[in-house]
Protein backbone atom coordinates (compact mmCIF):
# COMPACT_ATOMS: atom_id res chain seq x y z
CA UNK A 1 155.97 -28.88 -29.38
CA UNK A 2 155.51 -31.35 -26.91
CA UNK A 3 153.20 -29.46 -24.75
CA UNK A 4 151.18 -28.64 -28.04
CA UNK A 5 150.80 -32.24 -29.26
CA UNK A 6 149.96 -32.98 -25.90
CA UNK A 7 147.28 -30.67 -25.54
CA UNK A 8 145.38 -31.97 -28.66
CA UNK A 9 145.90 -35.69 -27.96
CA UNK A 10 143.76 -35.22 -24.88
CA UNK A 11 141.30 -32.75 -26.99
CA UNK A 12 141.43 -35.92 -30.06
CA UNK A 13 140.19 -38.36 -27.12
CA UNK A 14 137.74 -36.49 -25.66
CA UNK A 15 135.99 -35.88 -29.35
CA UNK A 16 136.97 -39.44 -30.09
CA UNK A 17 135.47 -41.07 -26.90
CA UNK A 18 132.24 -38.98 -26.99
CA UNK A 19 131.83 -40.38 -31.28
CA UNK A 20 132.38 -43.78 -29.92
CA UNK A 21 129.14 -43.25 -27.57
CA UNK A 22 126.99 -42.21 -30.33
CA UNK A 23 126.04 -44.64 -33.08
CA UNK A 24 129.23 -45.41 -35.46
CA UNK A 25 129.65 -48.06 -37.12
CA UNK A 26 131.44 -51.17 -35.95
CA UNK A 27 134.29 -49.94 -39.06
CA UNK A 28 134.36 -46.36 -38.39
CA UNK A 29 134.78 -46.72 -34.47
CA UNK A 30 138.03 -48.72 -34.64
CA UNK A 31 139.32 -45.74 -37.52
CA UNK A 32 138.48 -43.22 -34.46
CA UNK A 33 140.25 -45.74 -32.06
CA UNK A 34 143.31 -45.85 -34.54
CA UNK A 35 143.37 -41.87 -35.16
CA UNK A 36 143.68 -41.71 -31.24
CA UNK A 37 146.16 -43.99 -30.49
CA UNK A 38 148.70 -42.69 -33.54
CA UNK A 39 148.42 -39.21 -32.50
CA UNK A 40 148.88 -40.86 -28.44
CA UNK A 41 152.22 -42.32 -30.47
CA UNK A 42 153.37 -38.91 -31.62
CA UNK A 43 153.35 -37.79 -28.60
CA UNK A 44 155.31 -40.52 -27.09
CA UNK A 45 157.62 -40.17 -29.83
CA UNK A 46 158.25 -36.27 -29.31
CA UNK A 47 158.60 -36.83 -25.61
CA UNK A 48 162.17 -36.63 -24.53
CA UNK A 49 164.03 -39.59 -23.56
CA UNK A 50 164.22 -41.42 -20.46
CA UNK A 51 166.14 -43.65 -18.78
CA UNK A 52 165.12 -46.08 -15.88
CA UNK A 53 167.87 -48.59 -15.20
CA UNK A 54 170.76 -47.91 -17.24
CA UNK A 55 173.47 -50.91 -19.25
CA UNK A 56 175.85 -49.47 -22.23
CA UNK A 57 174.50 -51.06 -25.25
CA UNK A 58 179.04 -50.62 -25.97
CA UNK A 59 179.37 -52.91 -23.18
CA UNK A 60 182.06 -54.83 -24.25
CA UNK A 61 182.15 -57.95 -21.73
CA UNK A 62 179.19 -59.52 -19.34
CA UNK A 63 179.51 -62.42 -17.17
CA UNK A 64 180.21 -66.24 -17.47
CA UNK A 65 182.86 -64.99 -20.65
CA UNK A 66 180.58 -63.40 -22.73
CA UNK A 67 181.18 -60.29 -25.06
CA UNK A 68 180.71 -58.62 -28.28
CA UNK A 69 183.55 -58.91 -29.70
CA UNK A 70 183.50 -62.87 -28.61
CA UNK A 71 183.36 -63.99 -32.18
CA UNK A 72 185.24 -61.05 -33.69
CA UNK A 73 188.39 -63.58 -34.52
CA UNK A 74 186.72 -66.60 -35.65
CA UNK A 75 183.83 -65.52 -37.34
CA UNK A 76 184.18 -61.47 -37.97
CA UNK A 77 181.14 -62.00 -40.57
CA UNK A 78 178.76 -63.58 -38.37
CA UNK A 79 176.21 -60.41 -37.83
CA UNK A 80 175.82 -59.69 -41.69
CA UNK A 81 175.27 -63.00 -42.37
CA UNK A 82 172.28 -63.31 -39.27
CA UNK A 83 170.88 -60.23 -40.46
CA UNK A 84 170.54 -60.16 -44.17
CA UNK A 85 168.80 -63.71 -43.50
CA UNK A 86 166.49 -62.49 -41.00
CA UNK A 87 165.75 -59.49 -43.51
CA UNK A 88 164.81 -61.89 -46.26
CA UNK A 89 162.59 -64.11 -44.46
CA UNK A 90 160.75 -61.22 -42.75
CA UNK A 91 160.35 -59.77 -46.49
CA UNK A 92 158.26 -62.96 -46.73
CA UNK A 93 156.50 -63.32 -43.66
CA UNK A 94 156.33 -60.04 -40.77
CA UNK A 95 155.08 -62.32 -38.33
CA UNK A 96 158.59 -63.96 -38.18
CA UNK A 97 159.68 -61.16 -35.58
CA UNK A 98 157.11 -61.98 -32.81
CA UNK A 99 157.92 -65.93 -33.42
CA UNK A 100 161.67 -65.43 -33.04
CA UNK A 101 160.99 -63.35 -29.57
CA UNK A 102 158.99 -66.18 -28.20
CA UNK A 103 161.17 -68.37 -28.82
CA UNK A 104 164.15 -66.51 -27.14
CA UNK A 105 161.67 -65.91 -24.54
CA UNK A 106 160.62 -69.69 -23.88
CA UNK A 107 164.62 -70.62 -24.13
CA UNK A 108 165.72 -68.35 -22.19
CA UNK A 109 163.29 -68.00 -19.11
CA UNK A 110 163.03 -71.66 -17.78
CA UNK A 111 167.32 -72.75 -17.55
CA UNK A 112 169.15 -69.47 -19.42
CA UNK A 113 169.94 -68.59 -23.29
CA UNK A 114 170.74 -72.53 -24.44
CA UNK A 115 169.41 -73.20 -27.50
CA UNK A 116 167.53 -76.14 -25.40
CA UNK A 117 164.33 -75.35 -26.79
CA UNK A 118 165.71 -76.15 -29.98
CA UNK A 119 166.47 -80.04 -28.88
CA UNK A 120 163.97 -82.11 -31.15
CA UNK A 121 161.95 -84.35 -28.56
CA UNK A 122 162.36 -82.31 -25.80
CA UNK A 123 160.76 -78.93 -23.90
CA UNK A 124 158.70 -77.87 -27.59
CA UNK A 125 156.45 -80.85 -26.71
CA UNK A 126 155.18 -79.40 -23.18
CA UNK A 127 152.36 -76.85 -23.43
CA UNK A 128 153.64 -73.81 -22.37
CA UNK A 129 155.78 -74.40 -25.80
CA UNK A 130 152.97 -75.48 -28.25
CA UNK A 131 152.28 -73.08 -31.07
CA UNK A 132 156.19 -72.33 -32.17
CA UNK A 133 156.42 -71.75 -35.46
CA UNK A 134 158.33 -74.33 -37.15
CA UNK A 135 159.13 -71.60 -39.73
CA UNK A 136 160.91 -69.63 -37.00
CA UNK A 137 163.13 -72.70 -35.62
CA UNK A 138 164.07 -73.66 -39.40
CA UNK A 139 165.56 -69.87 -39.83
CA UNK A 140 167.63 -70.18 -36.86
CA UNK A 141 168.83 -73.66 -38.24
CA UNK A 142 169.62 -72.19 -41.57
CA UNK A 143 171.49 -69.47 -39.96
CA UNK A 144 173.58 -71.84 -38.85
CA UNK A 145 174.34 -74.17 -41.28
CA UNK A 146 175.61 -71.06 -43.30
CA UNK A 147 177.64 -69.48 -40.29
CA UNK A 148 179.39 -72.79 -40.05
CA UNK A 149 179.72 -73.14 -44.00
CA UNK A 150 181.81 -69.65 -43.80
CA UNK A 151 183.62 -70.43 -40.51
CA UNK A 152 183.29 -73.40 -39.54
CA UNK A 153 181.70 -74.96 -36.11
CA UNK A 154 182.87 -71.54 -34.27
CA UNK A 155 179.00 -69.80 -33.32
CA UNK A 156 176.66 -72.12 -31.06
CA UNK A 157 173.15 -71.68 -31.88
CA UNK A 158 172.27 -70.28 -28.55
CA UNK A 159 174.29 -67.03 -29.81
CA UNK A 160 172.20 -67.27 -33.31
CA UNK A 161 168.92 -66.69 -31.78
CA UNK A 162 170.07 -64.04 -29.36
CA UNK A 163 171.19 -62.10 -32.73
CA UNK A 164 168.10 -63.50 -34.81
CA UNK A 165 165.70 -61.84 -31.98
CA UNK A 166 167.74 -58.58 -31.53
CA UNK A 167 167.85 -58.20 -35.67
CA UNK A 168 163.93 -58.62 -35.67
CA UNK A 169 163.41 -56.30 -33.21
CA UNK A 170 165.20 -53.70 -35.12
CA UNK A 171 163.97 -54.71 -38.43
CA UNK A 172 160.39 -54.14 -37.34
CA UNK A 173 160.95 -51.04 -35.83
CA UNK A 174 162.26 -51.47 -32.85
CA UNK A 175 165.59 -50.45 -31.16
CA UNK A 176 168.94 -51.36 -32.11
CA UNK A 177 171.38 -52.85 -29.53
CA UNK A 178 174.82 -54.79 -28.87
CA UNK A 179 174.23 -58.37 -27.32
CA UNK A 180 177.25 -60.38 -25.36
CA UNK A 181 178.15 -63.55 -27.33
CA UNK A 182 179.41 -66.87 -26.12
CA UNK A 183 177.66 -69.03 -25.46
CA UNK A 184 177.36 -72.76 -25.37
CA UNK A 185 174.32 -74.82 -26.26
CA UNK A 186 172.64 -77.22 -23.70
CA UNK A 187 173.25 -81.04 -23.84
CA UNK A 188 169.78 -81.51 -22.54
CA UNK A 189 166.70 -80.08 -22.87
CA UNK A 190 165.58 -78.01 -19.99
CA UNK A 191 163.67 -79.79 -17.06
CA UNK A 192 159.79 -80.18 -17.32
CA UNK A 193 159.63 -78.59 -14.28
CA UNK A 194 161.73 -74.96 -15.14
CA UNK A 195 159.80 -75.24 -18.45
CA UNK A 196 156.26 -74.75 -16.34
CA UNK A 197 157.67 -71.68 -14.65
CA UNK A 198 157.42 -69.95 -17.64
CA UNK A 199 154.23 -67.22 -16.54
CA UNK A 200 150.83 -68.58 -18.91
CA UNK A 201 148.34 -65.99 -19.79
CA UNK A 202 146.68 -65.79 -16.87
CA UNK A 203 149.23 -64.83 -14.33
CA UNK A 204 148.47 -62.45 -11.69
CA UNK A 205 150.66 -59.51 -11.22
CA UNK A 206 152.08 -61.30 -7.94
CA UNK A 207 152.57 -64.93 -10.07
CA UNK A 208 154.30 -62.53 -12.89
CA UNK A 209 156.83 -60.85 -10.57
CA UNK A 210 157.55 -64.12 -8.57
CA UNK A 211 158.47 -65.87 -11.79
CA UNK A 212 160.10 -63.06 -13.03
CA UNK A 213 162.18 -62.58 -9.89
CA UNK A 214 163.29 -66.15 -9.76
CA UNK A 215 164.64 -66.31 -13.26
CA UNK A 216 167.07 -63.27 -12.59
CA UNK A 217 164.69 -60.38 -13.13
CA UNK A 218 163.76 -58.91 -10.58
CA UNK A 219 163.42 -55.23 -11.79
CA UNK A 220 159.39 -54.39 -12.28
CA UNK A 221 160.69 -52.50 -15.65
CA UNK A 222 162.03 -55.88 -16.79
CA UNK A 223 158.78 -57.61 -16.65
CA UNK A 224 156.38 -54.73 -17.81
CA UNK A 225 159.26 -53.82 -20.90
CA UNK A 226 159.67 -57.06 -21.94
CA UNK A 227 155.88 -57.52 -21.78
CA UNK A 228 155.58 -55.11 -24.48
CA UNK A 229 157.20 -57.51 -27.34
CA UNK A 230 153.21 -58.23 -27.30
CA UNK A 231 153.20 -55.40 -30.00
CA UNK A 232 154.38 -57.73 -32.43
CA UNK A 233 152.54 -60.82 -31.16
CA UNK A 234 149.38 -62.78 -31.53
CA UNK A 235 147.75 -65.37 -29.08
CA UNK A 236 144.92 -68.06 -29.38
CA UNK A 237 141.43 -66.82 -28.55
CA UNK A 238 141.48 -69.37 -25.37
CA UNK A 239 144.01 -67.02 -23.98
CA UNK A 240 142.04 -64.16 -23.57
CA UNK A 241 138.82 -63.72 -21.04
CA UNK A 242 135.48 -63.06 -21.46
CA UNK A 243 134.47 -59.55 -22.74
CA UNK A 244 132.81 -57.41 -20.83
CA UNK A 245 133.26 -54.01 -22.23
CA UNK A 246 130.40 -51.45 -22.04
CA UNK A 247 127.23 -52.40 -23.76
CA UNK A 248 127.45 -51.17 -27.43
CA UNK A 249 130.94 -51.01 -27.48
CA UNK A 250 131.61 -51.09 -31.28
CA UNK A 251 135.35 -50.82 -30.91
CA UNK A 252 135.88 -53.62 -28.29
CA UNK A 253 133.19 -55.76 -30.84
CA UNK A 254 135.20 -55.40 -33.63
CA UNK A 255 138.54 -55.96 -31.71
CA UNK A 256 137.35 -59.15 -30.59
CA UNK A 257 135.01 -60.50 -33.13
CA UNK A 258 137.79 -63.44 -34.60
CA UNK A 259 137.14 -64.89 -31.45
CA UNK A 260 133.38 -64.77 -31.24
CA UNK A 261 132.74 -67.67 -33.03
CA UNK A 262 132.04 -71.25 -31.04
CA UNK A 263 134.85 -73.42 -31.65
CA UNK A 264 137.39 -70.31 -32.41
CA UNK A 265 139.64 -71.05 -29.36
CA UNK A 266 142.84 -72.26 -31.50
CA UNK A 267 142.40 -68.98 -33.30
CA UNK A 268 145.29 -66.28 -33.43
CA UNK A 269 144.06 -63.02 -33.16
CA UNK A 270 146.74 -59.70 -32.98
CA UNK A 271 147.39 -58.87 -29.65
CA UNK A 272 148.19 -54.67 -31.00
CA UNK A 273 144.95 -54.42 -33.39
CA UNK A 274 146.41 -51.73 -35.31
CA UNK A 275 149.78 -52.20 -36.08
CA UNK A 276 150.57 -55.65 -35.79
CA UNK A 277 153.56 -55.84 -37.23
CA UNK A 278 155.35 -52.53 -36.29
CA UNK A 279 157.54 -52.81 -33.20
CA UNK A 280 156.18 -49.57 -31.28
CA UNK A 281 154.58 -48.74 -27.97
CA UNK A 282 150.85 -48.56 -29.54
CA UNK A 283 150.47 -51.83 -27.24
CA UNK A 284 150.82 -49.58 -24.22
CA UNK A 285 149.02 -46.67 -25.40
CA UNK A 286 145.76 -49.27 -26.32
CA UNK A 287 146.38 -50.77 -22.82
CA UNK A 288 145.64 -47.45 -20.86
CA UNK A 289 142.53 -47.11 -23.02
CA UNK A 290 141.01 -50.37 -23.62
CA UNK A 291 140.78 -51.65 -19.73
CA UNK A 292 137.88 -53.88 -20.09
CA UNK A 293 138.44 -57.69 -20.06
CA UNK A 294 138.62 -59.39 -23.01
CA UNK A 295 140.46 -57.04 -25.65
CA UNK A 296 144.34 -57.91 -23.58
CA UNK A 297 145.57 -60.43 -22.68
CA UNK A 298 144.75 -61.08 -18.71
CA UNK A 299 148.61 -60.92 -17.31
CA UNK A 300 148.76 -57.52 -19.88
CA UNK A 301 145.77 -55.96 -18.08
CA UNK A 302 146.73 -56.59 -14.63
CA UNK A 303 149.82 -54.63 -15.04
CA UNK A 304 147.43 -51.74 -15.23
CA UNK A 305 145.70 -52.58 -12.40
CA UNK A 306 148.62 -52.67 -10.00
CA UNK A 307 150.44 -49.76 -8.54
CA UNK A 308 153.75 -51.70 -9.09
CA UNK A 309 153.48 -51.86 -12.66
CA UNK A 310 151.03 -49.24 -13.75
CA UNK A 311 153.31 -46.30 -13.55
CA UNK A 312 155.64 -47.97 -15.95
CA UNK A 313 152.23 -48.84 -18.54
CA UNK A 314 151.55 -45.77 -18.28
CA UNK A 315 155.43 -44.28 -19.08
CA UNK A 316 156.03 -46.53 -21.81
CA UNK A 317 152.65 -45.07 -23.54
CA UNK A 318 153.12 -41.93 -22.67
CA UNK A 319 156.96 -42.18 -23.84
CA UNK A 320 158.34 -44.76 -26.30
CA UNK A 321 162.30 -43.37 -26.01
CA UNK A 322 161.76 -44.67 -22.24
CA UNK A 323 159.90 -48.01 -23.40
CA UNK A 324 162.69 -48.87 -26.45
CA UNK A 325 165.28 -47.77 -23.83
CA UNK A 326 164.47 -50.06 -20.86
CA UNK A 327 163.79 -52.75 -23.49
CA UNK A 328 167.21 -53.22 -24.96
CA UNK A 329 168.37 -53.27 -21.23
CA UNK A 330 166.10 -55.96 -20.13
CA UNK A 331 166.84 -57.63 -23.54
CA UNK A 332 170.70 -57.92 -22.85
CA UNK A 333 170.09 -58.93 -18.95
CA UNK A 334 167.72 -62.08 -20.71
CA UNK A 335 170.38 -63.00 -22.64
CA UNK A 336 172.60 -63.40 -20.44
CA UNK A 337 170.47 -65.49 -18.12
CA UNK A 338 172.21 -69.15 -17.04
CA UNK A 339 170.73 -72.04 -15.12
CA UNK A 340 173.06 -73.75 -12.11
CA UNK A 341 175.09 -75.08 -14.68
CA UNK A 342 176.23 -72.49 -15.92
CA UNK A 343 177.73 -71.42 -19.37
CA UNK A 344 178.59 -75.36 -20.17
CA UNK A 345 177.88 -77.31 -23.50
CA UNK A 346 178.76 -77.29 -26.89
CA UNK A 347 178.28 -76.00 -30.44
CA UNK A 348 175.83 -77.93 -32.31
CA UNK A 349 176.40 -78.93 -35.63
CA UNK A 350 172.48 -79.28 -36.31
CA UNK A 351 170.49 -77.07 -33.67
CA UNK A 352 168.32 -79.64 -33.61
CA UNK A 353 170.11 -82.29 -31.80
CA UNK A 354 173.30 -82.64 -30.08
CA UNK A 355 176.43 -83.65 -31.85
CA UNK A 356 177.90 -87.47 -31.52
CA UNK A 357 181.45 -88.17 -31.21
CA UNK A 358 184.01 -85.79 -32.71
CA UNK A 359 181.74 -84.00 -34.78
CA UNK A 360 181.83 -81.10 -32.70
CA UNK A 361 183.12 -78.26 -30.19
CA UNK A 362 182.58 -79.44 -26.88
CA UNK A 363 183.21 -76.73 -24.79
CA UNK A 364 182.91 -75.44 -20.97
CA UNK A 365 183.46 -72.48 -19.13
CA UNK A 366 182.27 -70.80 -15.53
């Protein structure tokens, strides 16, 4: 089966390619593109399973006192309560999946999974934060206040957007996993400096595994996994470079034609054209085709480029059991990121600000 579909995904491009020369429309070229890349995903899909770097999604304990089963005592109804709410509010807005992983991404990255980015007047104001959706950051806050209605000031808000993220995921289409819970949120937001680690757009494949490296992750499958939450995402036209795709490219015109416009920098445009809101490895697969500059993002298309991360673009296209697999591990070694102070805070009774006096669970532990 696999050798079949195999055979006639590389028969579908060659027809599909050689159309795309000829003189289809602008419409009917990104149809071809589509057919392609679906039948590239059924072939991913069929391919057997692989495993790079291996961590028990059972795991029932991680480091710094974290664990599953952390809030199993205190608040044994805390994932049907995360989940039905992220449910509902991605019934009314998809795009709700790719807000909540940037989020986890941005608190996580620059001083561990905090909940600092959640401090009003703090790290959201820098620009590697700007363009969080508000809508996102009320749903974790609304989590909350109805996780401490039913048990009180037990689950820091740090641990609700670890679930909120993995639930998304999953919800969209992506893989289902067990996260470690426990953990405190910051008393401060993180420092301007950590916050400017985070990688921007146009990172180089050396800038992307330095940064990676230094927050923890120094596998090459966590950065190029991780990278593909970009299936779900969408970035301002200023992010991306100037085309320069072959001359009558009709697909790569239509691709990037929200951005063509003077003035359209501030403009979102889907970074996975075809299915935007589906959780998949189509990212990958449109990757390996569309090279040119312009259609990725920059740091996307040098992993391509470079023989440290363009065997692993390649594997995740060519296999999404491998791609979902190494992505729930690099998800669970994220979460359980920690600056030099370790695991130390509280639980916030508004995730917006920190609690005064008695009002609530100040906490530590190493």
């Amino acid at each position: 089966m696999q050798a079949t579909l195999s055979f006639l995904y590389k028969l579908a491009t060659c027809s599909i390619i050689t159309l795309m020369m000829s003189t289809m429309s602008c419409r009917a070229s990104v149809v071809a593109l589509g057919l392609l890349l679906l039948l590239g995903a059924a072939v991913s899909a069929s391919a057997r399973p692989l495993t790079l770097t291996t961590l028990p999604t059972n795991d029932t304990s991680a480091s710094g006192g974290l664990s599953v089963y952390f809030h199993l005592g205190s608040c044994p109804q805390l994932e049907t309560i995360v989940r039905s709410h992220v449910d509902a509010a991605l019934r009314q807005n998809v795009r709700l999946t790719a807000g909540l992983l940037r989020v986890f991404f941005h608190d996580c990255f620059p001083q561990g999974c905090d909940a600092s980015i959640l401090l009003d007047n703090g790290e959201r104001n820098l620009p590697p934060n700007v363009g969080l959706q508000q809508e996102v950051l009320q749903l974790i806050e609304d989590i909350r206040a109805e996780v401490h209605a039913q048990c009180g000031a037990t689950v820091s808000c740090a641990d609700i957007t670890v679930l909120a993220t993995r639930d998304a995921v999953n919800l969209a289409g992506g893989p289902a996993f067990t996260v470690p819970l426990g953990r405190l949120d910051s008393l401060a937001p993180a420092p301007d400096s950590d916050v400017f680690k985070l990688p921007p757009p146009t990172a180089t494949v050396d800038d992307l595994l330095a940064a990676f490296g230094n927050a923890g992750l120094s596998d090459p499958a966590d950065l190029v996994s991780l990278s593909g939450a970009h299936t779900v995402g969408r970035a301002r036209c200023s992010s991306f470079g100037a085309v320069s795709g072959p001359a009558g490219d009709d697909v790569t015109r239509c691709i990037t034609e929200t951005c063509s416009a003077a003035g359209s920098g501030d403009r979102l445009r889907d970074l996975d054209f075809l299915t935007p809101s589906v959780f998949d490895n189509l990212y990958f697969i449109e990757l390996t085709l569309k090279k040119n500059q312009g259609v990725m993002l920059p740091s996307d298309q040098a992993l391509v480029t470079d023989s440290r991360t363009s065997w692993l673009v390649q594997g995740f296209a060519d296999n999404h059991w491998w791609f979902f697999d190494q992505f729930k591990t690099s998800m669970v070694k994220m979460s359980q990121l920690k600056g030099p102070q370790g695991n130390v805070g509280e639980v916030r009774r508004n995730c917006f600000r920190r609690n005064t006096g008695d009002e609530g669970l100040l906490a530590a532990s190493a």
